[in-house]
C-alpha atoms as a PDB file:
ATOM      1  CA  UNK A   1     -17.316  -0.665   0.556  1.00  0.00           C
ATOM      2  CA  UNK A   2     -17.150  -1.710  -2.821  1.00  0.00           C
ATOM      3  CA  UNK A   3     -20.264   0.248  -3.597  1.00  0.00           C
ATOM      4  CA  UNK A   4     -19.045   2.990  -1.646  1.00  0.00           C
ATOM      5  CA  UNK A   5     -15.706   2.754  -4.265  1.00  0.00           C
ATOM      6  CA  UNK A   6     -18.052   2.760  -7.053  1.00  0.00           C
ATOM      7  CA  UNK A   7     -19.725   5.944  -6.413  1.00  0.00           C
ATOM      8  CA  UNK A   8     -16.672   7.526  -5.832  1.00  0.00           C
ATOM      9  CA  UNK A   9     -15.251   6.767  -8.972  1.00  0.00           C
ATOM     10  CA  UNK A  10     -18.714   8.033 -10.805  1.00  0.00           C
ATOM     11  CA  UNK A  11     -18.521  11.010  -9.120  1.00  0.00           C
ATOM     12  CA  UNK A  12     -15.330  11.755 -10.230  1.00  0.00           C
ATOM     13  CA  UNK A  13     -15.979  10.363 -13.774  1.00  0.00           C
ATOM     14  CA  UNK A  14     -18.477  13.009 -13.866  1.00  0.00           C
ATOM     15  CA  UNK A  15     -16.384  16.035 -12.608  1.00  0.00           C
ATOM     16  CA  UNK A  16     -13.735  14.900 -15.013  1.00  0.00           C
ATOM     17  CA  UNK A  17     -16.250  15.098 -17.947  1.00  0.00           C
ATOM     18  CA  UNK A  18     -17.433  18.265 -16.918  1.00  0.00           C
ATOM     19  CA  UNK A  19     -13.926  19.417 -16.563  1.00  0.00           C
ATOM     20  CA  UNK A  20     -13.730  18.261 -20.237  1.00  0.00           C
ATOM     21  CA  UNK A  21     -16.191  19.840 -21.249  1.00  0.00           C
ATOM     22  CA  UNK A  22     -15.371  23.465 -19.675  1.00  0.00           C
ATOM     23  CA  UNK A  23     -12.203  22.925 -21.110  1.00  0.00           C
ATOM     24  CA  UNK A  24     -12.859  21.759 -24.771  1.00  0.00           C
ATOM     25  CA  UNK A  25     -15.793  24.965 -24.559  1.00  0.00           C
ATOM     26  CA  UNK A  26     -13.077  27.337 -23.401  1.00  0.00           C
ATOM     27  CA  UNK A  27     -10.652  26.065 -26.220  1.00  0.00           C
ATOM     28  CA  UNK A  28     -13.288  26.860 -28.860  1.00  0.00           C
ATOM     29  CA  UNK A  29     -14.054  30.088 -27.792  1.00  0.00           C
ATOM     30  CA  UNK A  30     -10.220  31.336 -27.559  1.00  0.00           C
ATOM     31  CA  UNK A  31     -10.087  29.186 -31.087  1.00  0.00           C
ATOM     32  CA  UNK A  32     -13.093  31.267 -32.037  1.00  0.00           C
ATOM     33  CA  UNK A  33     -11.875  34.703 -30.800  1.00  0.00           C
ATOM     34  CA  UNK A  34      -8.728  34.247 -32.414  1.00  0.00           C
ATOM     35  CA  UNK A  35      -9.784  33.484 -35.466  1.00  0.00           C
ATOM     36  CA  UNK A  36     -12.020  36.300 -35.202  1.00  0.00           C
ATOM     37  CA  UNK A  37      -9.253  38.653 -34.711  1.00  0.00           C
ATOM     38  CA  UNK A  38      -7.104  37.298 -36.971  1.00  0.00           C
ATOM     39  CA  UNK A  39      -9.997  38.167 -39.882  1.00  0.00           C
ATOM     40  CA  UNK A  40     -10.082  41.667 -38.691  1.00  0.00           C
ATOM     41  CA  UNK A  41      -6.598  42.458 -38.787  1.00  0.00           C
ATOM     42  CA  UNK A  42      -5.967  40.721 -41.988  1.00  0.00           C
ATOM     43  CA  UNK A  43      -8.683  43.001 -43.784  1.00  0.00           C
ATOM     44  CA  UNK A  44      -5.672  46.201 -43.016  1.00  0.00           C
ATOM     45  CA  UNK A  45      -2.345  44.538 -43.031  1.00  0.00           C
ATOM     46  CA  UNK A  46      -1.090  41.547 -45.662  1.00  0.00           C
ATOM     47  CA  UNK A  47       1.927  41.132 -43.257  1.00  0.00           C
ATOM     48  CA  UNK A  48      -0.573  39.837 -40.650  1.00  0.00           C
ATOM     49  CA  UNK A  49      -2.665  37.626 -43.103  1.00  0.00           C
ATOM     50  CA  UNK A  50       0.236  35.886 -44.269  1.00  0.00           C
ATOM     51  CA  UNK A  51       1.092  35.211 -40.339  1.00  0.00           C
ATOM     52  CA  UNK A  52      -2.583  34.081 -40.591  1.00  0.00           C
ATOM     53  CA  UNK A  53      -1.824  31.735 -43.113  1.00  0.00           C
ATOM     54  CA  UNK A  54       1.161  30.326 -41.705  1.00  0.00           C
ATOM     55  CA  UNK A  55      -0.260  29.633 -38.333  1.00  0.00           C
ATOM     56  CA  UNK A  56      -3.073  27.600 -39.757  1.00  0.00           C
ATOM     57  CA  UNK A  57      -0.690  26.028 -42.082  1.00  0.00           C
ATOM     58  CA  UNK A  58       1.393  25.326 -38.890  1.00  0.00           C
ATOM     59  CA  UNK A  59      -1.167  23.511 -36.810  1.00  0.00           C
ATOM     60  CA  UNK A  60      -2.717  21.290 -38.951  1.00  0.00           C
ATOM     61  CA  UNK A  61      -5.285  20.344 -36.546  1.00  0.00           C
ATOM     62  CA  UNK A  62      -7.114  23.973 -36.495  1.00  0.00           C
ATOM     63  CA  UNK A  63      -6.654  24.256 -32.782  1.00  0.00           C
ATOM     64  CA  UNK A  64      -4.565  27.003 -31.703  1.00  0.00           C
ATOM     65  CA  UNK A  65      -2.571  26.603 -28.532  1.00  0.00           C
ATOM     66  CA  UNK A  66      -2.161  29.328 -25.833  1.00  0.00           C
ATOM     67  CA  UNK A  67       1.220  29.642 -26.876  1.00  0.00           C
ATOM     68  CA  UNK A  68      -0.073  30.471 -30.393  1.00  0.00           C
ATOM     69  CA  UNK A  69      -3.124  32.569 -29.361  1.00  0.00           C
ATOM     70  CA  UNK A  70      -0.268  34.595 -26.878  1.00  0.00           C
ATOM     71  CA  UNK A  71       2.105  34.553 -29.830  1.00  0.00           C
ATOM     72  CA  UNK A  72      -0.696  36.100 -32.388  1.00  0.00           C
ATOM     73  CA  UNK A  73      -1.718  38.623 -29.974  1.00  0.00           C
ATOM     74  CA  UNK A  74       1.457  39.632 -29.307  1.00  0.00           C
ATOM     75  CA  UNK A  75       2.427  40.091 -32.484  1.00  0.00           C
ATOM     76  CA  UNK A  76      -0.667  42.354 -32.875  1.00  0.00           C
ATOM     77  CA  UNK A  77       0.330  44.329 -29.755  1.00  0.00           C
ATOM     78  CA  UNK A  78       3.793  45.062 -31.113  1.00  0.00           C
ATOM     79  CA  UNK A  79       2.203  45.498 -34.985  1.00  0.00           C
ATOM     80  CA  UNK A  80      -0.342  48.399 -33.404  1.00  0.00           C
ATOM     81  CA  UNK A  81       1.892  50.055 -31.106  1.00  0.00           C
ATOM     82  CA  UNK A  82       4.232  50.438 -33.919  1.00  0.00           C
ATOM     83  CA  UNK A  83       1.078  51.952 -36.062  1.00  0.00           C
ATOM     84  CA  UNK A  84       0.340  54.259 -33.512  1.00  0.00           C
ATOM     85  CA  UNK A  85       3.743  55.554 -32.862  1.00  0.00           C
ATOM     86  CA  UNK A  86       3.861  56.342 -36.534  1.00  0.00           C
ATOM     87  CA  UNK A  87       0.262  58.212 -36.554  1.00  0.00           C
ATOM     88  CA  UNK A  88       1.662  60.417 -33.632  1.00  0.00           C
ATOM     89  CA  UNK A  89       4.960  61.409 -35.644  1.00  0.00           C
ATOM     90  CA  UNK A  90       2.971  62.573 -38.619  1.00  0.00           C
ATOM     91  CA  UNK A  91       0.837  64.163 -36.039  1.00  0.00           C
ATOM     92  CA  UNK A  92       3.709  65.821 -34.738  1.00  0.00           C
ATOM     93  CA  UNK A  93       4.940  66.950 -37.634  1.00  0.00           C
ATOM     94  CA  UNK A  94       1.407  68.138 -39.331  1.00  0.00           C
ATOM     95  CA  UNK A  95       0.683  69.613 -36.077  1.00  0.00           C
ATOM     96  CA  UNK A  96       4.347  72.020 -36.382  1.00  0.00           C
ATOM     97  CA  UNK A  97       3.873  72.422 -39.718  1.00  0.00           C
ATOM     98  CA  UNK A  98       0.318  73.892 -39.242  1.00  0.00           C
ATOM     99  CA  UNK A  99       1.759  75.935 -36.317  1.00  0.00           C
ATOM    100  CA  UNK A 100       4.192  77.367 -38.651  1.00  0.00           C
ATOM    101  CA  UNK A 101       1.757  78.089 -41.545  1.00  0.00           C
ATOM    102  CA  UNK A 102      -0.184  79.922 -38.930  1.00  0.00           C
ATOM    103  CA  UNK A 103       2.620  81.986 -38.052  1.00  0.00           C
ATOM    104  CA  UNK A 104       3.469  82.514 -41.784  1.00  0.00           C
ATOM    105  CA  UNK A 105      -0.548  83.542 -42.663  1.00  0.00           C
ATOM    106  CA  UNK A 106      -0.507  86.206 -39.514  1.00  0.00           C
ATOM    107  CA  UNK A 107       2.806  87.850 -40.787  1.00  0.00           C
ATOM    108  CA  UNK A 108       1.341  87.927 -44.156  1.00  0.00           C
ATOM    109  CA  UNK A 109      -1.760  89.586 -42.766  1.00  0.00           C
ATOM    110  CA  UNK A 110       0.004  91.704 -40.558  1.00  0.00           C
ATOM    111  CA  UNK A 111       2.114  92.891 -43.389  1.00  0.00           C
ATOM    112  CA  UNK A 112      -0.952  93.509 -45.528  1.00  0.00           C
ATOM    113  CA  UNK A 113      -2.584  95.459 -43.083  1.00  0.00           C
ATOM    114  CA  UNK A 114      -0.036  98.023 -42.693  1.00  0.00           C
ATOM    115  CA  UNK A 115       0.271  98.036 -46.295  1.00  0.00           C
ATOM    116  CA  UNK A 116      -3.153  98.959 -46.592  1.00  0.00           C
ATOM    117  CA  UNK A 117      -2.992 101.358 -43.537  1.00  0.00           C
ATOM    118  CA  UNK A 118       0.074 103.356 -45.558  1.00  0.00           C
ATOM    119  CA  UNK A 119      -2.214 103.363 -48.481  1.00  0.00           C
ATOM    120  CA  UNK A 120      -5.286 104.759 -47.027  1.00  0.00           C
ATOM    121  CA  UNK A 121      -2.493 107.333 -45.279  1.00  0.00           C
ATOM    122  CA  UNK A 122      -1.170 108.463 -48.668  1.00  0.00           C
ATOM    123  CA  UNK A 123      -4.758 108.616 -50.241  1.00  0.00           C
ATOM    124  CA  UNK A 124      -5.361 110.927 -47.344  1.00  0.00           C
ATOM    125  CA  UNK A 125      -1.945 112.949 -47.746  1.00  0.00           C
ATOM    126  CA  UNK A 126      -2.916 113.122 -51.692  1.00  0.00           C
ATOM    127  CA  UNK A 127      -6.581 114.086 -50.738  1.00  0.00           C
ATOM    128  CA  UNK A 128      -6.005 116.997 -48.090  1.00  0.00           C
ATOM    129  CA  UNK A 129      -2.962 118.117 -50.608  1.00  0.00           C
ATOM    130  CA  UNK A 130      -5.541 118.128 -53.651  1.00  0.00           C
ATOM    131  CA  UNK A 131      -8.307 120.110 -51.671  1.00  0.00           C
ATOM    132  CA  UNK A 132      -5.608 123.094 -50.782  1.00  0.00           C
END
């Protein structure tokens, strides 16, 4: 029985350390991905480096929590959304602004071309009225 106990508790020892282990290699990577993420963001926006700075400032330890790796990507979401709503308003507004240059450029050339249909029409009046 005592045995019995005794490889019990190994067994569980050993799903505990592997446990561990999943866990401490799953903290890394999300550690590692973060930080990853972190670098590429900070190379286009100083707002996000300095929230870079401050979270490793914050947690001494280098280990993020989930709270912080939720918080940072968050933060990200919001930060590109916002981006991207401003890249489809000057979109938008190029986009109507090219619409109306287009419309300016055909009434120009529309205008031009009867202009130069009333001058070949007058070089013709002038040329039948010469050759009477």
């Amino acid at each position: 029985s005592l045995t019995k106990e005794l490889n019990q508790a190994r067994e569980l020892i050993l799903e505990k350390d592997e446990e561990i282990s999943e866990l401490k290699a799953e903290r890394n990577n999300t550690r590692l991905l973060l930080e990853h993420l972190e670098c590429l963001v900070s190379r286009h926006e100083r707002s996000l480096r300095m929230t870079v700075v401050k979270r490793q400032t914050a947690s001494q330890s280098g280990v993020s929590s989930e709270v912080e790796v939720l918080k940072a990507l968050k933060s990200l979401f919001e930060h590109h959304k916002a981006l991207d709503e401003k890249v489809r308003e000057r979109l938008r507004v190029a986009l109507e602004k090219n619409a109306s240059l287009e419309d300016e450029c055909n009434k120009v050339r529309d205008e031009l071309s009867k202009h130069k249909l009333g001058l070949i029409e007058e070089e013709e009046k002038r040329a039948k009225e010469e050759s009477k």
